[in-house]
C-alpha atoms as a PDB file:
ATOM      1  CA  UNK A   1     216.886  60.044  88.262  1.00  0.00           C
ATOM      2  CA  UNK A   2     216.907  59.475  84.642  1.00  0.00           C
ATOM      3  CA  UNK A   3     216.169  55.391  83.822  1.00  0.00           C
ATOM      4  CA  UNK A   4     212.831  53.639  84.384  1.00  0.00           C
ATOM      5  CA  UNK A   5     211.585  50.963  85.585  1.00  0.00           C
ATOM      6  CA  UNK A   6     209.857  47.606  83.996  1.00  0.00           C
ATOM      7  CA  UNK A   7     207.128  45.464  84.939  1.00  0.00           C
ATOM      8  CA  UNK A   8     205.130  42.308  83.309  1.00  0.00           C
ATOM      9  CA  UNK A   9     201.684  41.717  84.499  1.00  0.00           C
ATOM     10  CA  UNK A  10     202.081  38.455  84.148  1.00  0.00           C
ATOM     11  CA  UNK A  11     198.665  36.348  83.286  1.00  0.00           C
ATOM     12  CA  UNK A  12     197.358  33.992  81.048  1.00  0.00           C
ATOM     13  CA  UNK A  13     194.629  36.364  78.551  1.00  0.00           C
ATOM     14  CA  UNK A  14     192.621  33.229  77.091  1.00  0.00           C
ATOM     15  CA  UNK A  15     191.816  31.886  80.428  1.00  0.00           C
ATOM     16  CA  UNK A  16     191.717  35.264  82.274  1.00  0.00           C
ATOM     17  CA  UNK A  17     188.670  36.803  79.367  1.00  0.00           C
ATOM     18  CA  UNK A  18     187.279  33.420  79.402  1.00  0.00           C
ATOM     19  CA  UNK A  19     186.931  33.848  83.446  1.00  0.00           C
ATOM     20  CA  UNK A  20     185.691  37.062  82.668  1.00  0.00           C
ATOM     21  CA  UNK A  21     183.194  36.722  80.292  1.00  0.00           C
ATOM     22  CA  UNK A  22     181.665  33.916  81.985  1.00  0.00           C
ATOM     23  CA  UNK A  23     182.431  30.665  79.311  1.00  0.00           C
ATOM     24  CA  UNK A  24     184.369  29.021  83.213  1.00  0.00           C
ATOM     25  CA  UNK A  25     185.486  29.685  86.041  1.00  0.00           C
ATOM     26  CA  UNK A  26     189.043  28.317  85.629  1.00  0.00           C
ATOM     27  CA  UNK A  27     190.468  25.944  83.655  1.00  0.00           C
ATOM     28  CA  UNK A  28     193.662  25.018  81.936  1.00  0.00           C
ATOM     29  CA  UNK A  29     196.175  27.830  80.996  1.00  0.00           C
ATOM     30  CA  UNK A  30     198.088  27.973  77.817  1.00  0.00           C
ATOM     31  CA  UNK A  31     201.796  27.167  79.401  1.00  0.00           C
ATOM     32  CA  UNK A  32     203.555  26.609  76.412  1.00  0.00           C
ATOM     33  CA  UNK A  33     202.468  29.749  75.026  1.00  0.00           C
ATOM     34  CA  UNK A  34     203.450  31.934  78.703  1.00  0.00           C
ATOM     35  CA  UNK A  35     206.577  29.880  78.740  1.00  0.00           C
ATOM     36  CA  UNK A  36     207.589  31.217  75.021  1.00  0.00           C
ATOM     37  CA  UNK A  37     206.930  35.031  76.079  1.00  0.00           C
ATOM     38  CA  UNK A  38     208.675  34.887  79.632  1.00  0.00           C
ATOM     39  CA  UNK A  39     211.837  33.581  77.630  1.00  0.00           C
ATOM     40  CA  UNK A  40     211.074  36.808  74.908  1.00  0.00           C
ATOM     41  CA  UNK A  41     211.310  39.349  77.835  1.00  0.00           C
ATOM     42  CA  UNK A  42     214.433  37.344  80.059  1.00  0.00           C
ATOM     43  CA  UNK A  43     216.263  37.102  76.716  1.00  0.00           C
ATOM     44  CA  UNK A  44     215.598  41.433  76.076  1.00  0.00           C
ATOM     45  CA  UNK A  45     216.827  41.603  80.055  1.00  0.00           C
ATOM     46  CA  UNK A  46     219.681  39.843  79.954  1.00  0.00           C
ATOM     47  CA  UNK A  47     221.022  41.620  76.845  1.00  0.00           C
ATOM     48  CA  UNK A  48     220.480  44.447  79.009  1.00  0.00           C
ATOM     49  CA  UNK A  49     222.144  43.407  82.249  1.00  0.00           C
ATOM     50  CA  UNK A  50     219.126  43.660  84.202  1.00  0.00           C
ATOM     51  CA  UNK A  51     216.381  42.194  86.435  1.00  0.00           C
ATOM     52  CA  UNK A  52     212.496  43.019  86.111  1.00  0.00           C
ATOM     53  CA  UNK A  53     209.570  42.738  88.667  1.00  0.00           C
ATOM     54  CA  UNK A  54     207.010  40.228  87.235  1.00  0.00           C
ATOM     55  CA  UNK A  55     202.934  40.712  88.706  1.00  0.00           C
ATOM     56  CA  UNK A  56     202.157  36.990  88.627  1.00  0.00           C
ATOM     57  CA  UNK A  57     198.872  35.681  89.203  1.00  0.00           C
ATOM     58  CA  UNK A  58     198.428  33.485  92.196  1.00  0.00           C
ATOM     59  CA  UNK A  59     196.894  30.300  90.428  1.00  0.00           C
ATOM     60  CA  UNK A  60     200.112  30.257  88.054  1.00  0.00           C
ATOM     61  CA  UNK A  61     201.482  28.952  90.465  1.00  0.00           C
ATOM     62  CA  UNK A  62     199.402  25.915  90.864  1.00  0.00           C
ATOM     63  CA  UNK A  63     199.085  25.333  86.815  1.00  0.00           C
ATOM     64  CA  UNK A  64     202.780  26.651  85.619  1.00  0.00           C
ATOM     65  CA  UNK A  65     204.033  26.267  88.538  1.00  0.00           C
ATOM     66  CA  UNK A  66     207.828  25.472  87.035  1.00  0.00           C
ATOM     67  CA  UNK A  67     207.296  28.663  85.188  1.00  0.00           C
ATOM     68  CA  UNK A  68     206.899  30.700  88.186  1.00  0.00           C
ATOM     69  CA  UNK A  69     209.830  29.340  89.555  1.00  0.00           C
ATOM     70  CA  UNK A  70     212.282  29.809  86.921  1.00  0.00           C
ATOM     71  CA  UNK A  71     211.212  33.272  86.992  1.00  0.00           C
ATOM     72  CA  UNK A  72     212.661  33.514  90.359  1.00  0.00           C
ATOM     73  CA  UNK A  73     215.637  31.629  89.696  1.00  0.00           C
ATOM     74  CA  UNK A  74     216.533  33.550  87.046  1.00  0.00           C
ATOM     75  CA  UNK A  75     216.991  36.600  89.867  1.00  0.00           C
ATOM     76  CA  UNK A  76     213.528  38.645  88.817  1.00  0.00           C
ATOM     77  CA  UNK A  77     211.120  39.800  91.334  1.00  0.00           C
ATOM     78  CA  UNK A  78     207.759  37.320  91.689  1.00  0.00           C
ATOM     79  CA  UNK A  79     205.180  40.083  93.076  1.00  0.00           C
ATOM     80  CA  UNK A  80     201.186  39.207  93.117  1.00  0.00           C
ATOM     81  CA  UNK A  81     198.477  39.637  90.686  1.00  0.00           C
ATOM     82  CA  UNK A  82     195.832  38.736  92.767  1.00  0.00           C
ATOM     83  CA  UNK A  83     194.195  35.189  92.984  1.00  0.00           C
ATOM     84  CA  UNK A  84     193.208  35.406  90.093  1.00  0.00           C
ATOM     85  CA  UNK A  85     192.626  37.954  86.843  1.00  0.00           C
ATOM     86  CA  UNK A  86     189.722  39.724  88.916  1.00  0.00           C
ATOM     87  CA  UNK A  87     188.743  43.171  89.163  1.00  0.00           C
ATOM     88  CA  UNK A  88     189.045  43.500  93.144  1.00  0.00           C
ATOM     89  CA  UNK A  89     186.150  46.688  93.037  1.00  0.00           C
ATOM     90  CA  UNK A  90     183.011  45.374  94.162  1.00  0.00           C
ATOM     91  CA  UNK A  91     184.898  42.092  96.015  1.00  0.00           C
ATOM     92  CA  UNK A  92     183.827  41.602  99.647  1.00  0.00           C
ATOM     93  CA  UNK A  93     186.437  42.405 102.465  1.00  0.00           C
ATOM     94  CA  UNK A  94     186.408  38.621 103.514  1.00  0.00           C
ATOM     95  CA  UNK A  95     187.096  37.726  99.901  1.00  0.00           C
ATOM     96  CA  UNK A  96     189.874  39.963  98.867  1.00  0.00           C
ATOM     97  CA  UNK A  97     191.540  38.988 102.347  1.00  0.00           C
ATOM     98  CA  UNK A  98     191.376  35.639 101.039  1.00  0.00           C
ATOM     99  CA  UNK A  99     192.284  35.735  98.109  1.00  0.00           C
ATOM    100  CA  UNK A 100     195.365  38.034  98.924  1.00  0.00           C
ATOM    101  CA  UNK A 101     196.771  35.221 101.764  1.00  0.00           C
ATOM    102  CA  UNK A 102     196.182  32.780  99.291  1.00  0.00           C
ATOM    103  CA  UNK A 103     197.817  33.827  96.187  1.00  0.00           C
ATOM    104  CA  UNK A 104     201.050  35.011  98.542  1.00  0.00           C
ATOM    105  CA  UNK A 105     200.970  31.533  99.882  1.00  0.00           C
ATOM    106  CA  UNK A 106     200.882  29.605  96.697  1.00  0.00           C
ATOM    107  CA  UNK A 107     203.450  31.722  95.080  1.00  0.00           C
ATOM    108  CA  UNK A 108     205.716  32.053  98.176  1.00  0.00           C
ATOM    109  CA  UNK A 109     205.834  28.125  98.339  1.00  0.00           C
ATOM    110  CA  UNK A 110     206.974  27.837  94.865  1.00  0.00           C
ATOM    111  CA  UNK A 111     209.412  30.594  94.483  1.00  0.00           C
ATOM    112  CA  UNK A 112     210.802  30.287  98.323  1.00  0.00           C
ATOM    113  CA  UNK A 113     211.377  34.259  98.856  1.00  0.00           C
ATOM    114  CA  UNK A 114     208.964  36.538 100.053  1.00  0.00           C
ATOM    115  CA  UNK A 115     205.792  38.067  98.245  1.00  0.00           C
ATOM    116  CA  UNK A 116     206.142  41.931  98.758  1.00  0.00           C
ATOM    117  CA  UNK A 117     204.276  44.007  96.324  1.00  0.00           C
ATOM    118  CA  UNK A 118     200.883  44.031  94.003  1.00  0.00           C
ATOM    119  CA  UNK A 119     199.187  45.069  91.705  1.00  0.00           C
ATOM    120  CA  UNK A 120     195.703  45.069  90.979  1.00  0.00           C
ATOM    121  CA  UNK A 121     194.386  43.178  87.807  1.00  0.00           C
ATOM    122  CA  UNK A 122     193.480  46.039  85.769  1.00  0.00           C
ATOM    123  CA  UNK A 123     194.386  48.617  88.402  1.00  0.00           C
ATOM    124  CA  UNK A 124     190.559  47.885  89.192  1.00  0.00           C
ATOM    125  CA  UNK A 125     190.951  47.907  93.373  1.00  0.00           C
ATOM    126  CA  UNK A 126     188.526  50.771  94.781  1.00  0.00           C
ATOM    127  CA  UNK A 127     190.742  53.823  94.986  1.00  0.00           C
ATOM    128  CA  UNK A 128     187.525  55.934  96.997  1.00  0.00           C
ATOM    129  CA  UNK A 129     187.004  53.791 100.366  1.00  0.00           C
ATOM    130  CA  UNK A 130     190.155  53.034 101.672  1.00  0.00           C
ATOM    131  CA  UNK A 131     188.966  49.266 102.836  1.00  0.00           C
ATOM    132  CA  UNK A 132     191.063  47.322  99.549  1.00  0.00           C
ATOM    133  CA  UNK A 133     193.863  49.387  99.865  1.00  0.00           C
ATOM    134  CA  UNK A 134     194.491  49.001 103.875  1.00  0.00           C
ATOM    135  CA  UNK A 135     194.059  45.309 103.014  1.00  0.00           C
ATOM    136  CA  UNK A 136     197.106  45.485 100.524  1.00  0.00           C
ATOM    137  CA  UNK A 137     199.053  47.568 103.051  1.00  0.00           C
ATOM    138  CA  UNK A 138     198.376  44.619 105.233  1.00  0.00           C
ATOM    139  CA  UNK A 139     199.731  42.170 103.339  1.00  0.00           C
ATOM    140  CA  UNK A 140     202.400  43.435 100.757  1.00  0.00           C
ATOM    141  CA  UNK A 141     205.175  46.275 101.981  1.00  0.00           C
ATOM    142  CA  UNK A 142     204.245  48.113  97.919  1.00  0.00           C
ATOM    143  CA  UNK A 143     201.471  48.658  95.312  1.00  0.00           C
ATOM    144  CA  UNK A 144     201.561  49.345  91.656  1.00  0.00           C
ATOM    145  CA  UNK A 145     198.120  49.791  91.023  1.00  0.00           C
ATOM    146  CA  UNK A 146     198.038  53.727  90.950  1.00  0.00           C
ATOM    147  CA  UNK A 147     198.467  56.600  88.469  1.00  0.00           C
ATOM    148  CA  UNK A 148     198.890  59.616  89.149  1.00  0.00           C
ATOM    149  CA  UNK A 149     200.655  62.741  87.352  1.00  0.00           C
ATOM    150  CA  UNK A 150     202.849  64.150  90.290  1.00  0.00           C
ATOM    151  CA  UNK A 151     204.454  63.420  93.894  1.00  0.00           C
ATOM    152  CA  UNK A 152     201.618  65.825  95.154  1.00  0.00           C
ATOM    153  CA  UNK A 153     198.856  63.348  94.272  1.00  0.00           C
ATOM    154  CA  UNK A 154     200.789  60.414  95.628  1.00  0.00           C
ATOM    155  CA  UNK A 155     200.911  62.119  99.256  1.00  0.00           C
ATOM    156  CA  UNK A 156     197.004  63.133  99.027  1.00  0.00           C
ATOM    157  CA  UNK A 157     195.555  59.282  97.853  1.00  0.00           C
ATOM    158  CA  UNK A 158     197.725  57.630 100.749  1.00  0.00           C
ATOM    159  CA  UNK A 159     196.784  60.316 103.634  1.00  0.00           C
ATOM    160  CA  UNK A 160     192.832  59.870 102.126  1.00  0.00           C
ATOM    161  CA  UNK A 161     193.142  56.340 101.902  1.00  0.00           C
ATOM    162  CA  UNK A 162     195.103  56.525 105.648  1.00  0.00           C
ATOM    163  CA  UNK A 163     198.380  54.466 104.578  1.00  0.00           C
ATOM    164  CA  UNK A 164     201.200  54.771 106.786  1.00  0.00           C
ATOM    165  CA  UNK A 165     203.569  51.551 105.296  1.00  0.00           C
ATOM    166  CA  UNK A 166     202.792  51.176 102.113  1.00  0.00           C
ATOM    167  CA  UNK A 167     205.186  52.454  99.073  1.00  0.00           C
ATOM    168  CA  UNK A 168     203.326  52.978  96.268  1.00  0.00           C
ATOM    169  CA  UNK A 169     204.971  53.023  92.710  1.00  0.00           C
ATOM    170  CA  UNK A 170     202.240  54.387  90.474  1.00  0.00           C
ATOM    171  CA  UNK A 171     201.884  54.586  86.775  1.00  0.00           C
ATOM    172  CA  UNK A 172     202.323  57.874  85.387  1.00  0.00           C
ATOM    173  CA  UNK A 173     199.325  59.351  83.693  1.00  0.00           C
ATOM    174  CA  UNK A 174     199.754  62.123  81.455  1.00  0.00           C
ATOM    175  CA  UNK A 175     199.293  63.965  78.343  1.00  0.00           C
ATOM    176  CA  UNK A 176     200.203  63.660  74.847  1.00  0.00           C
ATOM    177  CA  UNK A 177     201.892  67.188  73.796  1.00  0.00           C
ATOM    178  CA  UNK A 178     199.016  69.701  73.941  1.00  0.00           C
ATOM    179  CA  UNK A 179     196.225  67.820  73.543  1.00  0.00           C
ATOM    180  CA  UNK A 180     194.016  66.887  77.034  1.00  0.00           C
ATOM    181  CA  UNK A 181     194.123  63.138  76.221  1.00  0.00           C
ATOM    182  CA  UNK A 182     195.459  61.424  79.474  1.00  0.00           C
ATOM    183  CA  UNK A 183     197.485  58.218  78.586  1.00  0.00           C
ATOM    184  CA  UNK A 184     199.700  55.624  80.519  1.00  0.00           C
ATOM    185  CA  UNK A 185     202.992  54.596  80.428  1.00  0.00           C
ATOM    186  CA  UNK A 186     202.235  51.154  79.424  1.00  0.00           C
ATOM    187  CA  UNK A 187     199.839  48.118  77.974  1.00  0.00           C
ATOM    188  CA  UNK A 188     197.486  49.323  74.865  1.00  0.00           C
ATOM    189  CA  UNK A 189     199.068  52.938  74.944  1.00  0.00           C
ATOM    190  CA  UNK A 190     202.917  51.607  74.906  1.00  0.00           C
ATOM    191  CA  UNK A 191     201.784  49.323  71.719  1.00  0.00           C
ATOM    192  CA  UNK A 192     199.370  51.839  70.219  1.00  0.00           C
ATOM    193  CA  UNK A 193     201.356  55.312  70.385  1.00  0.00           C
ATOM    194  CA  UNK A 194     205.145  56.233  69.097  1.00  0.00           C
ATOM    195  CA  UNK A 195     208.011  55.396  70.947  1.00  0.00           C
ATOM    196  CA  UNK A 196     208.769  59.026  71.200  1.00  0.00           C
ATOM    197  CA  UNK A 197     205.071  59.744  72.632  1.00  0.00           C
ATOM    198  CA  UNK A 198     206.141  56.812  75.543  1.00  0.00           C
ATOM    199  CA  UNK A 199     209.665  58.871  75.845  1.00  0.00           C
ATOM    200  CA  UNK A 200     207.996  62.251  76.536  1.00  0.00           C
ATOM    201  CA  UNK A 201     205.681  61.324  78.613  1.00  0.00           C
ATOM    202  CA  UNK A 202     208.389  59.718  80.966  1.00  0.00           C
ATOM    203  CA  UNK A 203     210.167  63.178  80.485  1.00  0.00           C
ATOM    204  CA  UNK A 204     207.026  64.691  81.930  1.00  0.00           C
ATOM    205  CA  UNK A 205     207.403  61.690  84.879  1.00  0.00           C
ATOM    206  CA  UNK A 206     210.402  62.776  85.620  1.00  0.00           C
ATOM    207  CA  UNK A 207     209.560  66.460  85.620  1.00  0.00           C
ATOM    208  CA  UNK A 208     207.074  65.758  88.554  1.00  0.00           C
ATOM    209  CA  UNK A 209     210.014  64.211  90.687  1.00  0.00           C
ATOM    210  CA  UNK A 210     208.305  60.253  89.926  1.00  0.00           C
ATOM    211  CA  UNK A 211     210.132  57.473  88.430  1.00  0.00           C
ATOM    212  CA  UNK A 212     209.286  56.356  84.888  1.00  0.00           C
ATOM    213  CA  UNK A 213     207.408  52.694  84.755  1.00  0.00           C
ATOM    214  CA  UNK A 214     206.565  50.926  82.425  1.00  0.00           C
ATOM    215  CA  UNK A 215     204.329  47.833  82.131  1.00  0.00           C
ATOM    216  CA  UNK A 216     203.316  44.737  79.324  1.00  0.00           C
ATOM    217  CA  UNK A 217     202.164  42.062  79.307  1.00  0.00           C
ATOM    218  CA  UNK A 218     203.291  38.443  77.881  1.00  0.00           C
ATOM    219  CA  UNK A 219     200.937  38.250  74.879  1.00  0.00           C
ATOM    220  CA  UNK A 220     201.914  41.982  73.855  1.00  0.00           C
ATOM    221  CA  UNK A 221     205.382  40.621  72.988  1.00  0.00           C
ATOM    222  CA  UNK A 222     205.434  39.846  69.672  1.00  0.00           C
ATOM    223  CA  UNK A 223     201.748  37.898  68.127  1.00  0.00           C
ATOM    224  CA  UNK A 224     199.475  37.351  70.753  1.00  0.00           C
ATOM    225  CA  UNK A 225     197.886  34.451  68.482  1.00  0.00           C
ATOM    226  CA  UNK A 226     198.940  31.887  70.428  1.00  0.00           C
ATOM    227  CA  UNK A 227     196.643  33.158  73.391  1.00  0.00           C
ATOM    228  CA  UNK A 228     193.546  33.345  71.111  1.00  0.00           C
ATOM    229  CA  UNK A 229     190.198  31.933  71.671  1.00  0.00           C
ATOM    230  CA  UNK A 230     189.144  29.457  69.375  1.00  0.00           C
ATOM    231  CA  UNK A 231     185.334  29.336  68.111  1.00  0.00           C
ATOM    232  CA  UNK A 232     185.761  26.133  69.212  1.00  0.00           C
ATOM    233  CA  UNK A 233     186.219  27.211  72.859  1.00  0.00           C
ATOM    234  CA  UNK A 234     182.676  29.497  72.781  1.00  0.00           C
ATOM    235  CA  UNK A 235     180.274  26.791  72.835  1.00  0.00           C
ATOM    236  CA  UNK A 236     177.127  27.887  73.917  1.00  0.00           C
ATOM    237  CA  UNK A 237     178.190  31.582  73.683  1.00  0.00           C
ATOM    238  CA  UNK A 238     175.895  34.280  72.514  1.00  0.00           C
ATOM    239  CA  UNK A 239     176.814  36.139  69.205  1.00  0.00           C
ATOM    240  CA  UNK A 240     177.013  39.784  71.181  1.00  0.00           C
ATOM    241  CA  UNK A 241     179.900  38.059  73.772  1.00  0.00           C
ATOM    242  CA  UNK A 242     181.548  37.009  70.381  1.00  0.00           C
ATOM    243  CA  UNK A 243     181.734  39.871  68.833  1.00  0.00           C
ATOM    244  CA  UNK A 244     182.861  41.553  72.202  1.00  0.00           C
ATOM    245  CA  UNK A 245     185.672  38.667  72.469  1.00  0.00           C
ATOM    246  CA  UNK A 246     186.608  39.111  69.328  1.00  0.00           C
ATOM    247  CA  UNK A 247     187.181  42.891  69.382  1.00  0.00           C
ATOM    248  CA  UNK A 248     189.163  42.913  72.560  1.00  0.00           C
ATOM    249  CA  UNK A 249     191.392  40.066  71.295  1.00  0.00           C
ATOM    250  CA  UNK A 250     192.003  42.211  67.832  1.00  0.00           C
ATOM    251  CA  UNK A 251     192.658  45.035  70.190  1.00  0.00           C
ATOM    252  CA  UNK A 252     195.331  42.747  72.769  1.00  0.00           C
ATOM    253  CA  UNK A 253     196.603  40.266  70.743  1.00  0.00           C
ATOM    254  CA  UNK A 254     197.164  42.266  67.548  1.00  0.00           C
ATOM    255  CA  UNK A 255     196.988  45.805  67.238  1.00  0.00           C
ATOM    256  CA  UNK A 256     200.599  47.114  67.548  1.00  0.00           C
ATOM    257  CA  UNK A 257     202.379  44.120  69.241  1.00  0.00           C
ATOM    258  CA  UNK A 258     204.578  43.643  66.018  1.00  0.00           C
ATOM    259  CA  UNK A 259     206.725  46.917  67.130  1.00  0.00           C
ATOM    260  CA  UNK A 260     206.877  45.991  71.208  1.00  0.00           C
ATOM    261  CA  UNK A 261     210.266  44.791  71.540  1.00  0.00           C
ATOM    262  CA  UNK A 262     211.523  47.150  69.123  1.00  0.00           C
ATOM    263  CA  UNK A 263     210.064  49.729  71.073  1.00  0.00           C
ATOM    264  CA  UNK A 264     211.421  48.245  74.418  1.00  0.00           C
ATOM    265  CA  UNK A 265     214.735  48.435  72.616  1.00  0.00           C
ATOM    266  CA  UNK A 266     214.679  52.042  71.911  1.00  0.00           C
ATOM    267  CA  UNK A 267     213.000  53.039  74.955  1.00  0.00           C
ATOM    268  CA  UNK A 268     215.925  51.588  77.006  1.00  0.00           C
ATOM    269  CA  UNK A 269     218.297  52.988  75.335  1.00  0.00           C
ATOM    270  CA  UNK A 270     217.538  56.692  76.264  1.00  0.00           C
ATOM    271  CA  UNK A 271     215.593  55.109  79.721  1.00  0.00           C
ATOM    272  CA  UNK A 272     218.241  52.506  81.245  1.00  0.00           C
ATOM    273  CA  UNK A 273     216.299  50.170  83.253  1.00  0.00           C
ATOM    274  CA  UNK A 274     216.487  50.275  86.567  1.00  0.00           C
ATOM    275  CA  UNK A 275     215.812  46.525  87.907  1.00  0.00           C
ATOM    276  CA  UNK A 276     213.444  45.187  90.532  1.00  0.00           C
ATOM    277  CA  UNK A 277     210.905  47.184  92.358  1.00  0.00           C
ATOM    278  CA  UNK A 278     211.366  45.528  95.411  1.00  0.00           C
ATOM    279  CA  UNK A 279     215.367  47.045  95.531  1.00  0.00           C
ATOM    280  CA  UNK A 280     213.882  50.389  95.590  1.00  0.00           C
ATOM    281  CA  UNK A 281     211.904  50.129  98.675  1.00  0.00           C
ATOM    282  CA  UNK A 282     213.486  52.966 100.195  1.00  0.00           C
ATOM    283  CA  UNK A 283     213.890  55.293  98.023  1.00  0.00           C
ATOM    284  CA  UNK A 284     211.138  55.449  95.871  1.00  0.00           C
ATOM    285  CA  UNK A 285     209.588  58.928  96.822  1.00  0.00           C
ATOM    286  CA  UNK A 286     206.255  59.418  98.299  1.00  0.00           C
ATOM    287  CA  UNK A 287     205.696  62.902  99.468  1.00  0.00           C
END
């Protein structure tokens, strides 16, 4: 079993915290900046002869939309990231319905191959009413937004949420040596801890008879500065919002991203990646 898997949520983090902290709506995305990191991470996978899954947002498609292409051209999987970067807990039925046709529709129109798997922005989808999650085993044949520790807990979420199609590839959660700290393979706890922290806890992963994944994200490749939001850009934005924005953009953008690809390097090395989700449909294990 031994090699693990890789996958980018792949978003825009100026536009997606300025969404989320209420300065628009939507609004331009920093291409040029997405465009740099995509070629980062393609150039790491082709030096190691392999293919990646890539979460894209939906309205990428619309605003980088050559991006989103060449991302499928280049033989990687294009799987959804929602709509947009939205936290799908607390989202009507009606509305996460919608927003899940229309994101698959946008991207499947630009990358002309099917839209099978997702992953929740955040892994915030409501994982105690099973409404959200029959919706994404409506429309996608996989999900990536769950953690779990062992095969056990797998089984138990999909027979409480009542899932019958879906594969699910979760996250592993688990601990760091003795100590009851839960971490996850991936994002702020891939950048934060020691490679060899990351390594044992996909020993542990594959102790519990799941596959090792990974996830990052563009703007932890290397400086995240070019994603950052300019003074300039919080116009009419209260001092408390600042200082939030700027603490979570120290945290995302900064803290740690310096060692990623090295990291991804080493990682690899002892983990061989094991390409595209989607290729693994049938044998990921569930039960």
């Amino acid at each position: 079993m031994t090699g693990m898997f890789l996958s980018v949520d792949f978003e825009d983090f100026s536009h997606d915290m300025k969404r989320q902290t209420g300065i628009w709506k939507t609004g331009e995305i920093r291409t040029d900046e997405l465009w740099r990191k995509y070629s980062l991470i393609n150039e790491f996978l082709a030096r190691r002869n392999s293919k990646a899954t890539f979460f894209c947002v939906g309205m990428l498609a619309d605003q980088a939309t050559d991006l989103i292409a060449q991302i499928a051209k280049d033989g990687h999987e294009v799987a959804c990231h929602f709509l947009f970067h939205d936290n799908l807990a607390g989202m009507t039925t009606q509305q996460v319905d919608f927003d899940f046709s229309t994101a698959i529709e946008r991207l499947e129109a630009v990358t002309n191959s099917k839209v099978l798997g997702f992953r929740a922005p955040r892994f915030n989808i409501n994982k105690t009413d099973p409404e959200q999650y029959r919706l994404v085993e409506k429309h996608f044949a996989y999900d990536s937004s769950f953690f779990c520790n062992n095969r056990a807990a797998l089984a138990e979420f999909k027979r409480r949420m009542g899932l019958t199609s879906l594969v699910i590839f979760p996250i592993f959660e688990g601990k760091i040596g003795r100590v009851s700290v839960r971490v996850k393979s991936g994002g702020t706890y891939f950048k934060l801890l020691p490679v060899s922290l990351t390594a044992d806890l996909f020993n542990q992963c594959e102790n519990s008879g799941l596959h090792p994944h990974l996830y990052v994200h563009p703007y932890e490749i290397g400086s995240g500065a070019g994603f950052r939001i300019r003074l300039s850009e919080m116009q009419g934005v209260g001092w408390a919002k600042r200082l939030y924005l700027a603490a979570k953009q120290s945290q995302w953008l900064n803290a740690g991203n310096a060692g990623v690809m090295t990291k991804l390097n080493q990682l690899s090395e002892e983990f061989p990646l094991k390409g595209r989700l989607c290729d693994h449909l049938a044998t990921e294990p569930q039960e």
